[in-house]
Protein backbone atom coordinates (compact mmCIF):
# COMPACT_ATOMS: atom_id res chain seq x y z
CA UNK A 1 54.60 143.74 105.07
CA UNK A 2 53.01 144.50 102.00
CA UNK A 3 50.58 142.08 100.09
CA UNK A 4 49.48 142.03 96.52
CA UNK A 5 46.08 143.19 95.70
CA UNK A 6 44.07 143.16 92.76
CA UNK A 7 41.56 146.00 91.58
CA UNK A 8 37.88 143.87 90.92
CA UNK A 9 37.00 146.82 89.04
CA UNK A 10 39.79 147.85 86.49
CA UNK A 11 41.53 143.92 87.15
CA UNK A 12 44.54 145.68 88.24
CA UNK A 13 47.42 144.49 90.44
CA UNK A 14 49.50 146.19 92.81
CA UNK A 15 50.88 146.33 96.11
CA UNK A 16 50.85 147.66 99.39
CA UNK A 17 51.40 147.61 103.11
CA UNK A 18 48.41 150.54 103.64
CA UNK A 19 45.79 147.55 104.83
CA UNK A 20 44.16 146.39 107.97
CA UNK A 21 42.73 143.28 109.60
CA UNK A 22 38.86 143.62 109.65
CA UNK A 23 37.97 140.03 110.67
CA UNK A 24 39.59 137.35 111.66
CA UNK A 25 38.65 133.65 112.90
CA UNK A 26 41.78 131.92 112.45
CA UNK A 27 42.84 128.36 111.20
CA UNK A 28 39.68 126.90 109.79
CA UNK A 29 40.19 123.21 108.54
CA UNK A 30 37.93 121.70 105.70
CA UNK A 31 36.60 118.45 105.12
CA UNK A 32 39.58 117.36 103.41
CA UNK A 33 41.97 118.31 106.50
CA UNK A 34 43.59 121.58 104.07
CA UNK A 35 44.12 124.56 106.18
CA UNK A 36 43.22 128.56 105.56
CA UNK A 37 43.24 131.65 106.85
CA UNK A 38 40.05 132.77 107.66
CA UNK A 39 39.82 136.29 107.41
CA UNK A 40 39.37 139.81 106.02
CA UNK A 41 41.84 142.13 104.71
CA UNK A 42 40.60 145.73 103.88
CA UNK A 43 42.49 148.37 101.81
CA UNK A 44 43.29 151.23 104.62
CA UNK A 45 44.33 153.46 101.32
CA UNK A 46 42.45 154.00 98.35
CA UNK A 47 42.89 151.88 95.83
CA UNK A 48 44.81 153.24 93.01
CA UNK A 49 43.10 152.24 90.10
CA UNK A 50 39.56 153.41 91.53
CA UNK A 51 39.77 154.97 94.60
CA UNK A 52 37.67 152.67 96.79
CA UNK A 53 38.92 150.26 99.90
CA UNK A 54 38.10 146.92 98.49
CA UNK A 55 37.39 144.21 101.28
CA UNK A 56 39.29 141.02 100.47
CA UNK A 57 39.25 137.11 101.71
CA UNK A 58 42.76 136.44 103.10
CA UNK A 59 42.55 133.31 100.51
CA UNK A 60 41.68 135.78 97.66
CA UNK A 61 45.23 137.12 98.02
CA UNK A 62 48.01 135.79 96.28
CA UNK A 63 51.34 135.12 98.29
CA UNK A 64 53.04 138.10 98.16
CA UNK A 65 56.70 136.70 96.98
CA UNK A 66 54.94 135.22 93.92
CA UNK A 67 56.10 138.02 91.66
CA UNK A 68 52.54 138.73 90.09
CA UNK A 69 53.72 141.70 87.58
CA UNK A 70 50.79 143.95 86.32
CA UNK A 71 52.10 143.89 82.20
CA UNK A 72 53.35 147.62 81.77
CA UNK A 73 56.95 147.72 80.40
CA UNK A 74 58.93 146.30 82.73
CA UNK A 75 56.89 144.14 84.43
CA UNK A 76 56.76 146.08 87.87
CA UNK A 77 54.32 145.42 90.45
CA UNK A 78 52.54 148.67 91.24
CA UNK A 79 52.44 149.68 94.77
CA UNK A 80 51.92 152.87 96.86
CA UNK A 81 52.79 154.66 99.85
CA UNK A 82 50.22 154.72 103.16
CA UNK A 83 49.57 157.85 101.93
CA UNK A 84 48.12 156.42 98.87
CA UNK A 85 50.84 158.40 96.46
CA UNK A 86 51.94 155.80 93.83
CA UNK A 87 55.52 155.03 93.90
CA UNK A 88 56.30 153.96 90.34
């Protein structure tokens, strides 16, 4: 499944399924009774825009079927292969 990602460095979005689970704890519950994820996601592929493997909070991510477009011509999300080769 591929999630959408966003570069902290260049502010950047695009996509991809080249990630892996680092840490997670599970359903935590806060005071209010709302539930999260709590967990780490880390880029198995550089990222595209700078090369690194960014470390993410699973909350930090935005629900992938939200249709976040990155505001080239078009409005594609960017994404890339789990070889890291861009695919646009």
């Amino acid at each position: 499944m591929e999630l959408v990602f966003s570069c902290p460095l260049h502010r950047q979005v695009f996509q991809s399924d080249g990630y892996r689970i680092v840490e997670n704890r599970g359903v935590a519950v806060d005071e209010s009774g709302r539930k999260r994820l709590d967990m780490q996601v880390q880029l198995s592929v550089p990222c595209p825009f700078c090369g690194r493997r960014h470390i993410y909070a699973a909350d930090e991510l935005p629900c992938p079927l939200s249709g976040i477009r990155d505001g080239r011509e078009g409005g594609e999300v960017v994404g890339f292969d789990k070889n890291g080769s861009d695919n646009d």
